[in-house]
Protein backbone atom coordinates (compact mmCIF):
# COMPACT_ATOMS: atom_id res chain seq x y z
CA UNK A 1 0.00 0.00 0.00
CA UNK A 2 2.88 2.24 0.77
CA UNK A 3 4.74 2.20 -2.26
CA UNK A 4 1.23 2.87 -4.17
CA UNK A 5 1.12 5.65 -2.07
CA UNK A 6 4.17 6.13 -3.11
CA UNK A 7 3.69 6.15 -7.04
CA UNK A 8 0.35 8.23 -6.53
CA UNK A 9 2.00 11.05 -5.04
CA UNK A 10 5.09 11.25 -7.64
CA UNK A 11 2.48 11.24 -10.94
CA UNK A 12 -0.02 13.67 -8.91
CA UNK A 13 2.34 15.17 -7.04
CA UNK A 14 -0.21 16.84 -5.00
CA UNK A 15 -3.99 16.35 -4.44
CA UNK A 16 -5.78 19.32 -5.27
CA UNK A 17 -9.60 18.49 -4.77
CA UNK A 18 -8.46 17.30 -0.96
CA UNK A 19 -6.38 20.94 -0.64
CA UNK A 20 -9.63 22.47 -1.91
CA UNK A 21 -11.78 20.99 0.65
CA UNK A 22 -9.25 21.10 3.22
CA UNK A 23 -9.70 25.31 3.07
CA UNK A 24 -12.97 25.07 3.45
CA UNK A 25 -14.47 24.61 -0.16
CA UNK A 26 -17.23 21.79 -0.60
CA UNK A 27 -16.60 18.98 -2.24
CA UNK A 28 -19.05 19.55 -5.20
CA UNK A 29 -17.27 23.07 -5.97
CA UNK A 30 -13.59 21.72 -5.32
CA UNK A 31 -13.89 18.94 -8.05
CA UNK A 32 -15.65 21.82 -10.44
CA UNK A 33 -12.54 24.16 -9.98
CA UNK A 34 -10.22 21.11 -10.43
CA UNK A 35 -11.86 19.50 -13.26
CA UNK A 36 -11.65 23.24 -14.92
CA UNK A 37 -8.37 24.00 -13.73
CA UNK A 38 -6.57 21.11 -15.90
CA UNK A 39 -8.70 22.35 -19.15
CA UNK A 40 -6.36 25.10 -18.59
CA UNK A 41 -8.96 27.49 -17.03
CA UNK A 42 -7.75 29.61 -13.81
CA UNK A 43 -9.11 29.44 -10.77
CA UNK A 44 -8.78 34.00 -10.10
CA UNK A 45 -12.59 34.88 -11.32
CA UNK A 46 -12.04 38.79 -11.34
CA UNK A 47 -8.98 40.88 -10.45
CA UNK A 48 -11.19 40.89 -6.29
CA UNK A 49 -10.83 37.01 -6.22
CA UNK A 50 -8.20 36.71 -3.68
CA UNK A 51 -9.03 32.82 -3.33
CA UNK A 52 -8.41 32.31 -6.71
CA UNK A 53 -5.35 34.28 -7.31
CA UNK A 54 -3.73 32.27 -4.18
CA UNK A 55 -4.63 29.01 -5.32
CA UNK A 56 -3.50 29.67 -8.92
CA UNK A 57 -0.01 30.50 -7.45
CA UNK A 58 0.03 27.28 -5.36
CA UNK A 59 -0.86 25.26 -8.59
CA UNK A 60 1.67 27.32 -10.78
CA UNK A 61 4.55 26.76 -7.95
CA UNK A 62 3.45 23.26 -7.78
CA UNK A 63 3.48 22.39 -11.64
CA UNK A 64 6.96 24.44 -11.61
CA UNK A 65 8.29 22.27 -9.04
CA UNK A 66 7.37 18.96 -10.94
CA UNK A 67 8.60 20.06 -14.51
CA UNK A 68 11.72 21.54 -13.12
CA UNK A 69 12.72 18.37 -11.22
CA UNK A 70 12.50 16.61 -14.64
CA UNK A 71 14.07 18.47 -16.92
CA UNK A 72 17.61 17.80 -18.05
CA UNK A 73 20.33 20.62 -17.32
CA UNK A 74 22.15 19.52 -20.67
CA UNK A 75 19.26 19.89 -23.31
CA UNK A 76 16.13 21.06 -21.72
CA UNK A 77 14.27 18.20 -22.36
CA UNK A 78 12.05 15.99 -19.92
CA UNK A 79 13.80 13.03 -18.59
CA UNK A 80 12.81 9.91 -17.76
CA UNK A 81 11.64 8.45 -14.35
CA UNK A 82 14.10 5.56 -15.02
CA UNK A 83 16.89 8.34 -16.03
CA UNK A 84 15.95 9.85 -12.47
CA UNK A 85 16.14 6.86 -10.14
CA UNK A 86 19.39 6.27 -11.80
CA UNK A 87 20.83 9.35 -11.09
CA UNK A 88 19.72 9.20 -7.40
CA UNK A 89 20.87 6.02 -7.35
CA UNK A 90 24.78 7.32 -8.50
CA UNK A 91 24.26 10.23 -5.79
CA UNK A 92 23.88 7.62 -3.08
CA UNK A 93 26.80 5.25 -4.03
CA UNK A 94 28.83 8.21 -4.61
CA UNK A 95 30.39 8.27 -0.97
CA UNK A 96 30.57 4.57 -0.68
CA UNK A 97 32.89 4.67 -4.18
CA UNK A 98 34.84 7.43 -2.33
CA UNK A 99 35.71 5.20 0.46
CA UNK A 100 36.11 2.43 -1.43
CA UNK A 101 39.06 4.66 -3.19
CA UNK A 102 40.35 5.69 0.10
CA UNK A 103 40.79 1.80 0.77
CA UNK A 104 42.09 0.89 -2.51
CA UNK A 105 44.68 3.74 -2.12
CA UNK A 106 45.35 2.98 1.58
CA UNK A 107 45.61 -0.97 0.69
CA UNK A 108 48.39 0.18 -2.79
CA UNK A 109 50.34 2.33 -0.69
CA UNK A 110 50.68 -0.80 2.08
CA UNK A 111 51.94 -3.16 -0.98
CA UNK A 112 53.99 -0.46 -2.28
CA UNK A 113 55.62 0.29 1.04
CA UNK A 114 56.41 -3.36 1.68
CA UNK A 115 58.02 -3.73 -1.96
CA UNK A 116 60.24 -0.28 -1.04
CA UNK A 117 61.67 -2.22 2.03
CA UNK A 118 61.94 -5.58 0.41
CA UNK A 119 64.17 -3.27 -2.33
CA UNK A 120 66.20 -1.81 0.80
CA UNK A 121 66.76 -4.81 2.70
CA UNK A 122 65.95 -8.42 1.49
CA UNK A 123 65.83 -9.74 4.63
CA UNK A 124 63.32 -7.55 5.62
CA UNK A 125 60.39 -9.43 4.29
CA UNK A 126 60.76 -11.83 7.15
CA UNK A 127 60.57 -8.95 10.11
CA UNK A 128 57.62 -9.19 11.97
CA UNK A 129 55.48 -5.60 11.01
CA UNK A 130 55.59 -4.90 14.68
CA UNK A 131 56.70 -6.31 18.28
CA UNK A 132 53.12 -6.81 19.88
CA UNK A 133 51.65 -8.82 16.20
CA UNK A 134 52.55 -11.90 14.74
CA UNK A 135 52.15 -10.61 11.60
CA UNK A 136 55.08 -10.75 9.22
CA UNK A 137 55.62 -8.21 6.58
CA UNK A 138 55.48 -10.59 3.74
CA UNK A 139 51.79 -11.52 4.74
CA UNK A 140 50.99 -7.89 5.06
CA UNK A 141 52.35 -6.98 1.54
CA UNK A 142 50.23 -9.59 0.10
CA UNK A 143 47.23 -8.95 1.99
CA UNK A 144 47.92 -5.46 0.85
CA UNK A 145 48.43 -6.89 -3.23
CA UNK A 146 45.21 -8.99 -3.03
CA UNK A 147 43.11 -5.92 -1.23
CA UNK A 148 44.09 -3.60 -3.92
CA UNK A 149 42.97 -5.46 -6.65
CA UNK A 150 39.34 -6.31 -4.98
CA UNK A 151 39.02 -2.87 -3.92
CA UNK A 152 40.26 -2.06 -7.37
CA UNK A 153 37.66 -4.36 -8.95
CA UNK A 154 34.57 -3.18 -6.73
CA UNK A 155 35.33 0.34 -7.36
CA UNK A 156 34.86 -0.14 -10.93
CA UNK A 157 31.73 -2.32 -10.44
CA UNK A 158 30.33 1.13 -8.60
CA UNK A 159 31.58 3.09 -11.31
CA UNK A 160 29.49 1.09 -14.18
CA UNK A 161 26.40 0.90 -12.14
């Protein structure tokens, strides 16, 4: 039920015959002015109808809001729904591919650090990478090799989506 709800409000965007009633206008006269209002009539009567000169602002804010939110910055045009979801969906994986950089980067420099000692001292492969682990450098290097190639690989995988 929610997700109708859902689709209802992003075609309508807004129910005007329930706004109508809501301030105060029967239910008769609301669907009149709404049914006449999307043949394009307005809803101002004179230049003294205060009513209608307020609720033809909400509707022209309204209908601005909706047409706006669709149209492409490039070429003007309409997009898509699909084009839309898409786009939010990019926004919301955009900090996850950020830290998914920061630990590719983190995970390269770690491999490229152990390969700069390894070039300095050969023996140093077989040092442990500190007094309190039991974690030899050689492990760590390749931990750090296989890491930056997954992180490498999911990165991209968030890229394409």
């Amino acid at each position: 039920m929610c997700q109708s709800l859902v689709e209802q409000d992003r075609v309508d965007h807004w129910n005007l015959t329930k706004y109508l009633a809501s301030i105060g206008m029967g239910k008769e006269e609301a669907e009149a002015w709404t049914g006449a209002r999307t043949r394009g009539t307005p809803f101002k009567a004179d230049d003294s109808d205060g009513l209608g000169n307020h609720l033809d602002k909400i509707w022209d804010r309204s209908s601005t809001r909706v047409t706006h939110s669709n149209f492409s910055k490039g070429t003007g045009q309409l997009r898509p729904n699909d084009e839309l979801r898409k786009q939010q969906f990019r926004d919301r994986i955009a900090p996850l591919r950020s830290f998914v950089a920061m630990l590719w980067a983190y995970s390269f420099a770690i491999w490229i650090y152990v390969i700069a000692l390894q070039y300095t001292n050969a023996g140093s492969v077989y040092w442990s990478l500190a007094a309190w682990l039991p974690i030899r450098l050689d492990y760590f290097g390749e931990a750090g090799f296989l890491s930056s190639f997954l992180f490498a690989i999911i990165w991209v995988k968030l890229k394409l989506t």
